[in-house]
PDB file of N, CA and C in Angstrom:
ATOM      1  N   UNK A   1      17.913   9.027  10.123  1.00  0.00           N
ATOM      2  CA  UNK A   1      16.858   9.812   9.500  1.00  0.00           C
ATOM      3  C   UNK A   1      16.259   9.083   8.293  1.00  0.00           C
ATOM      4  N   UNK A   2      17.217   8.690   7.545  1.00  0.00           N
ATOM      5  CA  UNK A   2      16.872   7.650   6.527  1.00  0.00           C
ATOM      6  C   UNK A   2      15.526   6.616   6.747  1.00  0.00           C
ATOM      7  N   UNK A   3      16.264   6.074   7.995  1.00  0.00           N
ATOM      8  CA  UNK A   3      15.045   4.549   8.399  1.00  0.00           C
ATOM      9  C   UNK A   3      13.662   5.149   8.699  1.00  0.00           C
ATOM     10  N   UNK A   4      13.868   6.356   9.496  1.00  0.00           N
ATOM     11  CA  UNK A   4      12.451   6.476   9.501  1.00  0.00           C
ATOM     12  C   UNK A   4      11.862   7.047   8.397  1.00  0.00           C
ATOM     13  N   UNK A   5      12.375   7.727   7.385  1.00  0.00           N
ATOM     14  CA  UNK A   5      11.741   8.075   6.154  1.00  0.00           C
ATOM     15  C   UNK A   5      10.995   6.408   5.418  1.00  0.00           C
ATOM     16  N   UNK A   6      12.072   5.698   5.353  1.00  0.00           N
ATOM     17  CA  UNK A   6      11.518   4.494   5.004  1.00  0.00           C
ATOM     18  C   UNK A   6      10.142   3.371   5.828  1.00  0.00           C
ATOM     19  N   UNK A   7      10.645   3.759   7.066  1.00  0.00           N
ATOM     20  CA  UNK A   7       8.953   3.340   7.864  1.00  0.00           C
ATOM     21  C   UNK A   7       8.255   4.163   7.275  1.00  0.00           C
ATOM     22  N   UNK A   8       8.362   5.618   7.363  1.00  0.00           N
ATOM     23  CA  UNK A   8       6.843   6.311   7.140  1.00  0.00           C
ATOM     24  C   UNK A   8       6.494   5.932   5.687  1.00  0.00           C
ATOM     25  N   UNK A   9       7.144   5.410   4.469  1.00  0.00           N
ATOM     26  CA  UNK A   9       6.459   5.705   3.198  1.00  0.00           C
ATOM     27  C   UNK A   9       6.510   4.112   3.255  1.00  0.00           C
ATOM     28  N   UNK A  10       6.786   2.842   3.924  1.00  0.00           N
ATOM     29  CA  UNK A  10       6.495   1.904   4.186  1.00  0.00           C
ATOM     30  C   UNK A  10       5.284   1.774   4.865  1.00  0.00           C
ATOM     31  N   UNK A  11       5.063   2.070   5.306  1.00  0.00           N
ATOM     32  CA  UNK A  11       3.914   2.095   6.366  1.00  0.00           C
ATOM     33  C   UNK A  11       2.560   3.096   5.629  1.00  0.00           C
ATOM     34  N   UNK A  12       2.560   3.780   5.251  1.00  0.00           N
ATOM     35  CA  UNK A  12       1.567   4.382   4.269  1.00  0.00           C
ATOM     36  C   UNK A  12       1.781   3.358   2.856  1.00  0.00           C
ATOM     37  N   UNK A  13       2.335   3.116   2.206  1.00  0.00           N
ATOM     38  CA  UNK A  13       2.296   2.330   1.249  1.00  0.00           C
ATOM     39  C   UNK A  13       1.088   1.009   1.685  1.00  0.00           C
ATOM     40  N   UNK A  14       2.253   0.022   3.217  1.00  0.00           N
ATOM     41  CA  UNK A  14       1.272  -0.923   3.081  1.00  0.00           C
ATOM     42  C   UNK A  14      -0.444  -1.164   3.791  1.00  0.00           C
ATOM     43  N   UNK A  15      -0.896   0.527   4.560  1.00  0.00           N
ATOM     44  CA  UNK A  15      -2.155   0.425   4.519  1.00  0.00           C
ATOM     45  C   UNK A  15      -2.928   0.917   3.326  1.00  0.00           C
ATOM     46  N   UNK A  16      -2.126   1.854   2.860  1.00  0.00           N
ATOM     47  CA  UNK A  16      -3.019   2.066   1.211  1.00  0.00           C
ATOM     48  C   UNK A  16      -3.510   0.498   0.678  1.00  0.00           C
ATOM     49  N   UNK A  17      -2.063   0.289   0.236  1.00  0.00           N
ATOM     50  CA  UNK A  17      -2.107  -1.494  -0.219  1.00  0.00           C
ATOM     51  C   UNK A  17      -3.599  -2.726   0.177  1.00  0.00           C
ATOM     52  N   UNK A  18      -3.165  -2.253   1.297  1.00  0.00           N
ATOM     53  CA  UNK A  18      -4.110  -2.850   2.022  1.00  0.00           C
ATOM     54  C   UNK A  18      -5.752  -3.077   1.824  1.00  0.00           C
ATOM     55  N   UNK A  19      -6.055  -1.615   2.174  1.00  0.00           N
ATOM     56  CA  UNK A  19      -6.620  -1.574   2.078  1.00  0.00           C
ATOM     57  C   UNK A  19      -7.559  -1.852   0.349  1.00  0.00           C
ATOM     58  N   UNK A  20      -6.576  -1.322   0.029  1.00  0.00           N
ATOM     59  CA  UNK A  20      -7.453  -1.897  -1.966  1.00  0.00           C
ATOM     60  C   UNK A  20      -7.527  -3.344  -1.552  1.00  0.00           C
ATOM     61  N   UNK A  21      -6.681  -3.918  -1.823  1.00  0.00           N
ATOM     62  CA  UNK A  21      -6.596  -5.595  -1.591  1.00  0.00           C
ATOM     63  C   UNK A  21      -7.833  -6.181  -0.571  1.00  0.00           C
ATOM     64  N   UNK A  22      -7.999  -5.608   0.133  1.00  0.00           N
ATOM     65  CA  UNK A  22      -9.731  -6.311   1.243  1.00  0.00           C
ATOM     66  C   UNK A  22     -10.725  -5.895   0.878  1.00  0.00           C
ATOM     67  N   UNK A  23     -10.828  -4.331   0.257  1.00  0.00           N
ATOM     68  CA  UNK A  23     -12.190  -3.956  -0.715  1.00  0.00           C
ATOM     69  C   UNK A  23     -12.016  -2.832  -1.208  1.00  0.00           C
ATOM     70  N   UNK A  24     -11.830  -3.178  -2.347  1.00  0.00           N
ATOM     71  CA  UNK A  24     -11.882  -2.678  -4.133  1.00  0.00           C
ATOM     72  C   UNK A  24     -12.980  -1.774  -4.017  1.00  0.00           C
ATOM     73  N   UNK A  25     -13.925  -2.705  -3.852  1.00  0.00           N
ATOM     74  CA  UNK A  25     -15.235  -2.012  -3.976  1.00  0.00           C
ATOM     75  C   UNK A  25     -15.421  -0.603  -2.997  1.00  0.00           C
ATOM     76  N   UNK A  26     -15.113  -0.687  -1.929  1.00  0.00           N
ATOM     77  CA  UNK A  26     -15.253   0.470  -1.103  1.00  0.00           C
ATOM     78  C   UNK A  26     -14.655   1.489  -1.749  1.00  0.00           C
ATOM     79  N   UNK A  27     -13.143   1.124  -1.915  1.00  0.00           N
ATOM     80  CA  UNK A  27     -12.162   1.929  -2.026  1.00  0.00           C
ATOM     81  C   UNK A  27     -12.674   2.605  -3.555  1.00  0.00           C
ATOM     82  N   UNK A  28     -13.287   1.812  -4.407  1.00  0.00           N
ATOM     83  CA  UNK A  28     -13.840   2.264  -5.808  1.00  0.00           C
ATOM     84  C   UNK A  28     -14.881   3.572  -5.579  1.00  0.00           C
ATOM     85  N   UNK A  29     -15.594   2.945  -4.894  1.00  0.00           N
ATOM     86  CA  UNK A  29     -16.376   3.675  -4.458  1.00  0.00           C
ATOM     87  C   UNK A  29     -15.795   5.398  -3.781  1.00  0.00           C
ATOM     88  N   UNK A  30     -15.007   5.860  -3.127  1.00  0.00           N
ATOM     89  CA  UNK A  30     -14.352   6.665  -2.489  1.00  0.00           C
ATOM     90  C   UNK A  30     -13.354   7.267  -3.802  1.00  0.00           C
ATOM     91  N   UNK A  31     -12.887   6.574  -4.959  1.00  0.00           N
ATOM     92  CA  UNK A  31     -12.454   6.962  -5.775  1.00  0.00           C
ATOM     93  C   UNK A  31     -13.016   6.863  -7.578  1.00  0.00           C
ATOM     94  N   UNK A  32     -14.646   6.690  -7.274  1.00  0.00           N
ATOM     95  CA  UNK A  32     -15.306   6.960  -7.943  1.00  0.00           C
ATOM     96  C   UNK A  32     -14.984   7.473  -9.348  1.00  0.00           C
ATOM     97  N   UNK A  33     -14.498   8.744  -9.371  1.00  0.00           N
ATOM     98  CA  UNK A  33     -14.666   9.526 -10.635  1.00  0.00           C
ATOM     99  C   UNK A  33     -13.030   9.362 -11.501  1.00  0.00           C
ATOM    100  N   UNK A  34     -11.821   9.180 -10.467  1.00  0.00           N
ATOM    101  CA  UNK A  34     -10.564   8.765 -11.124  1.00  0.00           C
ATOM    102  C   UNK A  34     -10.558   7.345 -11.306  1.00  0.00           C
ATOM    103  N   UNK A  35     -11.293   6.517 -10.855  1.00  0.00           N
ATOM    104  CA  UNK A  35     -11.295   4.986 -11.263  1.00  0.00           C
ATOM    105  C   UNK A  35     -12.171   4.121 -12.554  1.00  0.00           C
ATOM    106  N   UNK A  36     -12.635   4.802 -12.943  1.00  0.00           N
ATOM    107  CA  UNK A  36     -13.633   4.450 -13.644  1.00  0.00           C
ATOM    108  C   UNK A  36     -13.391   3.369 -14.610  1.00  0.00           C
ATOM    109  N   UNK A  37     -12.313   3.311 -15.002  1.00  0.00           N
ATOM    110  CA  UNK A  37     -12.412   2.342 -15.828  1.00  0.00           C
ATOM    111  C   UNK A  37     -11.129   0.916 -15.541  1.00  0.00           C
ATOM    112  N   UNK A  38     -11.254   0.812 -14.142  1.00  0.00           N
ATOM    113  CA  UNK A  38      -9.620  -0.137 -13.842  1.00  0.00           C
ATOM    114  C   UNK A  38     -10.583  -0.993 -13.339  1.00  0.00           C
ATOM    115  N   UNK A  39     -10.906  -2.939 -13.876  1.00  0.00           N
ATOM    116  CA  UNK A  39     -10.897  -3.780 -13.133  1.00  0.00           C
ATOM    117  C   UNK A  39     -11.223  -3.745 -11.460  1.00  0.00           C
ATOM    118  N   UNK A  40     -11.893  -4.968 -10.804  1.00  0.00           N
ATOM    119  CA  UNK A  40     -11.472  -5.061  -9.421  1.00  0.00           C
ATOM    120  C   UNK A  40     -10.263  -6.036  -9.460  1.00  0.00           C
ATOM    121  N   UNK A  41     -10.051  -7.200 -10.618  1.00  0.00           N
ATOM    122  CA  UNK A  41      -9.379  -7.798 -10.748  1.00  0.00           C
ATOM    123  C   UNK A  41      -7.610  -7.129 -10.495  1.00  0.00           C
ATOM    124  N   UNK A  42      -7.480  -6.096 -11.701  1.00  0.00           N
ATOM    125  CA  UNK A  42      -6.397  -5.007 -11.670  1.00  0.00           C
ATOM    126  C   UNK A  42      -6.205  -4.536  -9.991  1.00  0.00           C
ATOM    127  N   UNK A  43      -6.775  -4.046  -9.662  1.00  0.00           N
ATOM    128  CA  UNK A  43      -7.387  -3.305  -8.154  1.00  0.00           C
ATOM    129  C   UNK A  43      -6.305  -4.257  -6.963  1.00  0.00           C
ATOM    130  N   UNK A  44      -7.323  -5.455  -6.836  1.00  0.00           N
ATOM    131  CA  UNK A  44      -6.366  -6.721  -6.333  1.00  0.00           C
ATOM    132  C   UNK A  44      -5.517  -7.127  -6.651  1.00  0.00           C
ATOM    133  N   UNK A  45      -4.942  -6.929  -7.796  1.00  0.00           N
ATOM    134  CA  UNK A  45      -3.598  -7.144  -8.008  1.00  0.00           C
ATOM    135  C   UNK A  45      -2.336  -5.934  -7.440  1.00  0.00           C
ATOM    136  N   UNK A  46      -3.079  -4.479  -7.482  1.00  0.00           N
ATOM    137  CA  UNK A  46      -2.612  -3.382  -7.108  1.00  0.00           C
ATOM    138  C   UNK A  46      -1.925  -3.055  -5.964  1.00  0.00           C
ATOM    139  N   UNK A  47      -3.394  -4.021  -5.164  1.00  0.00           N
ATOM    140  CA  UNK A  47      -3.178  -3.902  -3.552  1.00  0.00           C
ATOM    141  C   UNK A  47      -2.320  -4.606  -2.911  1.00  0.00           C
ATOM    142  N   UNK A  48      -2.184  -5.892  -3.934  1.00  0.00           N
ATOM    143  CA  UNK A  48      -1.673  -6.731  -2.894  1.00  0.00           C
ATOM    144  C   UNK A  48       0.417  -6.412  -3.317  1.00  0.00           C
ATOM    145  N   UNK A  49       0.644  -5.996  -4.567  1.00  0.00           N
ATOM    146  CA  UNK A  49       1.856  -5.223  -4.764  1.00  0.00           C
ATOM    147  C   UNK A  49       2.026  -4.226  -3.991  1.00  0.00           C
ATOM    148  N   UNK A  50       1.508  -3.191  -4.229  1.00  0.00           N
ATOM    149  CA  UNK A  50       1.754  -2.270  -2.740  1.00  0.00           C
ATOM    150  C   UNK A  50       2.038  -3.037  -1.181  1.00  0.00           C
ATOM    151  N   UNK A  51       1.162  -3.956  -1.045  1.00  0.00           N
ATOM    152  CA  UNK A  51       0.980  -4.673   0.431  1.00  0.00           C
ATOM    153  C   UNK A  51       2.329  -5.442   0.693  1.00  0.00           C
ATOM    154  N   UNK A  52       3.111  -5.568  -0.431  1.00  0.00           N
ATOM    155  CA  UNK A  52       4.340  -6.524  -0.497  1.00  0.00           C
ATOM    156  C   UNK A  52       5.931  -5.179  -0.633  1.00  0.00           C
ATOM    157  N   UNK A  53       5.181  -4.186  -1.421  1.00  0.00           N
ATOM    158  CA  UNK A  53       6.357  -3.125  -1.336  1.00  0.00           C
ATOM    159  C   UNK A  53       6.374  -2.828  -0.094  1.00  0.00           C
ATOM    160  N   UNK A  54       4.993  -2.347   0.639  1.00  0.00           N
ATOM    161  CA  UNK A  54       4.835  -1.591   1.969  1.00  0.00           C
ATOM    162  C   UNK A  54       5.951  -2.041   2.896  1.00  0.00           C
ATOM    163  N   UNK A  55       5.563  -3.323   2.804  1.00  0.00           N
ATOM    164  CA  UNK A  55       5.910  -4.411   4.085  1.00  0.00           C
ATOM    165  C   UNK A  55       7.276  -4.322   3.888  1.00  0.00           C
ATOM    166  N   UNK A  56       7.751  -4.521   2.890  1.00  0.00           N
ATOM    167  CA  UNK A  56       9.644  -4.650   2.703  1.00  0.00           C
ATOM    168  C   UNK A  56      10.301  -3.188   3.364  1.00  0.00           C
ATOM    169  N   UNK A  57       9.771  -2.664   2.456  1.00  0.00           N
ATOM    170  CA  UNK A  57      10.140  -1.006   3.003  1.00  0.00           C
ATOM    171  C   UNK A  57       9.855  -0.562   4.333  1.00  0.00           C
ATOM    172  N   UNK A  58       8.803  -1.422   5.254  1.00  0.00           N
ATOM    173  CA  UNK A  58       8.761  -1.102   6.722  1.00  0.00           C
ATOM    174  C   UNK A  58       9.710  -2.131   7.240  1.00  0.00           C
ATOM    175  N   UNK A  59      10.119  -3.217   6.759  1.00  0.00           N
ATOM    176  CA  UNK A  59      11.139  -4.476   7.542  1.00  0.00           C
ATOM    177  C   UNK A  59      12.159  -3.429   7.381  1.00  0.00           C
ATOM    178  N   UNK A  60      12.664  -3.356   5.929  1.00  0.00           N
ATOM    179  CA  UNK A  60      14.030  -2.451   6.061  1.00  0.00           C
ATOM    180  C   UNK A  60      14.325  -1.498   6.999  1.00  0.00           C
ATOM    181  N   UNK A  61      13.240  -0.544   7.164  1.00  0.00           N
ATOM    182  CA  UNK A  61      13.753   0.573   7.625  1.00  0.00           C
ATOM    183  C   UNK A  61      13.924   0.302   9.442  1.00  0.00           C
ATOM    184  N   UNK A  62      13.156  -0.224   9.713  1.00  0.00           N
ATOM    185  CA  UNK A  62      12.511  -1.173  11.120  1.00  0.00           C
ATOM    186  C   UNK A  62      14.050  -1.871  11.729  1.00  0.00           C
ATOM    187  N   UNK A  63      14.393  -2.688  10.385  1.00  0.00           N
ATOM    188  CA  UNK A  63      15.904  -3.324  10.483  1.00  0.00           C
ATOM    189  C   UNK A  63      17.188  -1.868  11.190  1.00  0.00           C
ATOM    190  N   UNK A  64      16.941  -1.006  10.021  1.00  0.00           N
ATOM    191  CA  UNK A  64      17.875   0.309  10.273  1.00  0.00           C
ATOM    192  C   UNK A  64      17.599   0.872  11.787  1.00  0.00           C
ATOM    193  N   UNK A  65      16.428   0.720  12.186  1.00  0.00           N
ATOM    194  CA  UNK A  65      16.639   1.643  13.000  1.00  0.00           C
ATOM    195  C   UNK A  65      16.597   0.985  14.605  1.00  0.00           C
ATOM    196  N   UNK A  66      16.763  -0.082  14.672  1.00  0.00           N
ATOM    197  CA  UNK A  66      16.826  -1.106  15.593  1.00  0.00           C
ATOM    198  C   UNK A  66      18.223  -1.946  15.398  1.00  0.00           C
ATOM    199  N   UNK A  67      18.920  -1.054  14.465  1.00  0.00           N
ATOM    200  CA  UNK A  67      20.449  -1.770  14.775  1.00  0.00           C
ATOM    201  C   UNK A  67      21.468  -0.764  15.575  1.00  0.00           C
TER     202      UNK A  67
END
């Protein structure tokens, strides 16, 4: 039960991630009124941390539940 808790908040983590990290701008855009004052620079740095948590947290759990 564990592993798949960890895919699912792996796996939402690294398309959130993701998605900031390929465009800021969109995603700024869609979050308009709570973003207002964060960098795209910050943004890309955001995404691509999430994109690196995501991914670990989907290997792990992926690992768990395929052993």
């Amino acid at each position: 039960m564990g592993a798949i808790i960890l895919v699912a908040i792996g796996g939402f983590v690294l398309l959130e991630g993701l998605m900031w990290a390929i465009a800021p701008t969109a995603m700024r855009r869609a979050y308009d009124q709570m973003m207002t004052q964060v960098s795209d620079r910050d943004l890309h740095m955001a995404g691509a941390f999430a994109v690196f948590i995501g991914t670990c947290l989907f290997v792990i759990g992926a690992k768990l539940i395929l052993q």
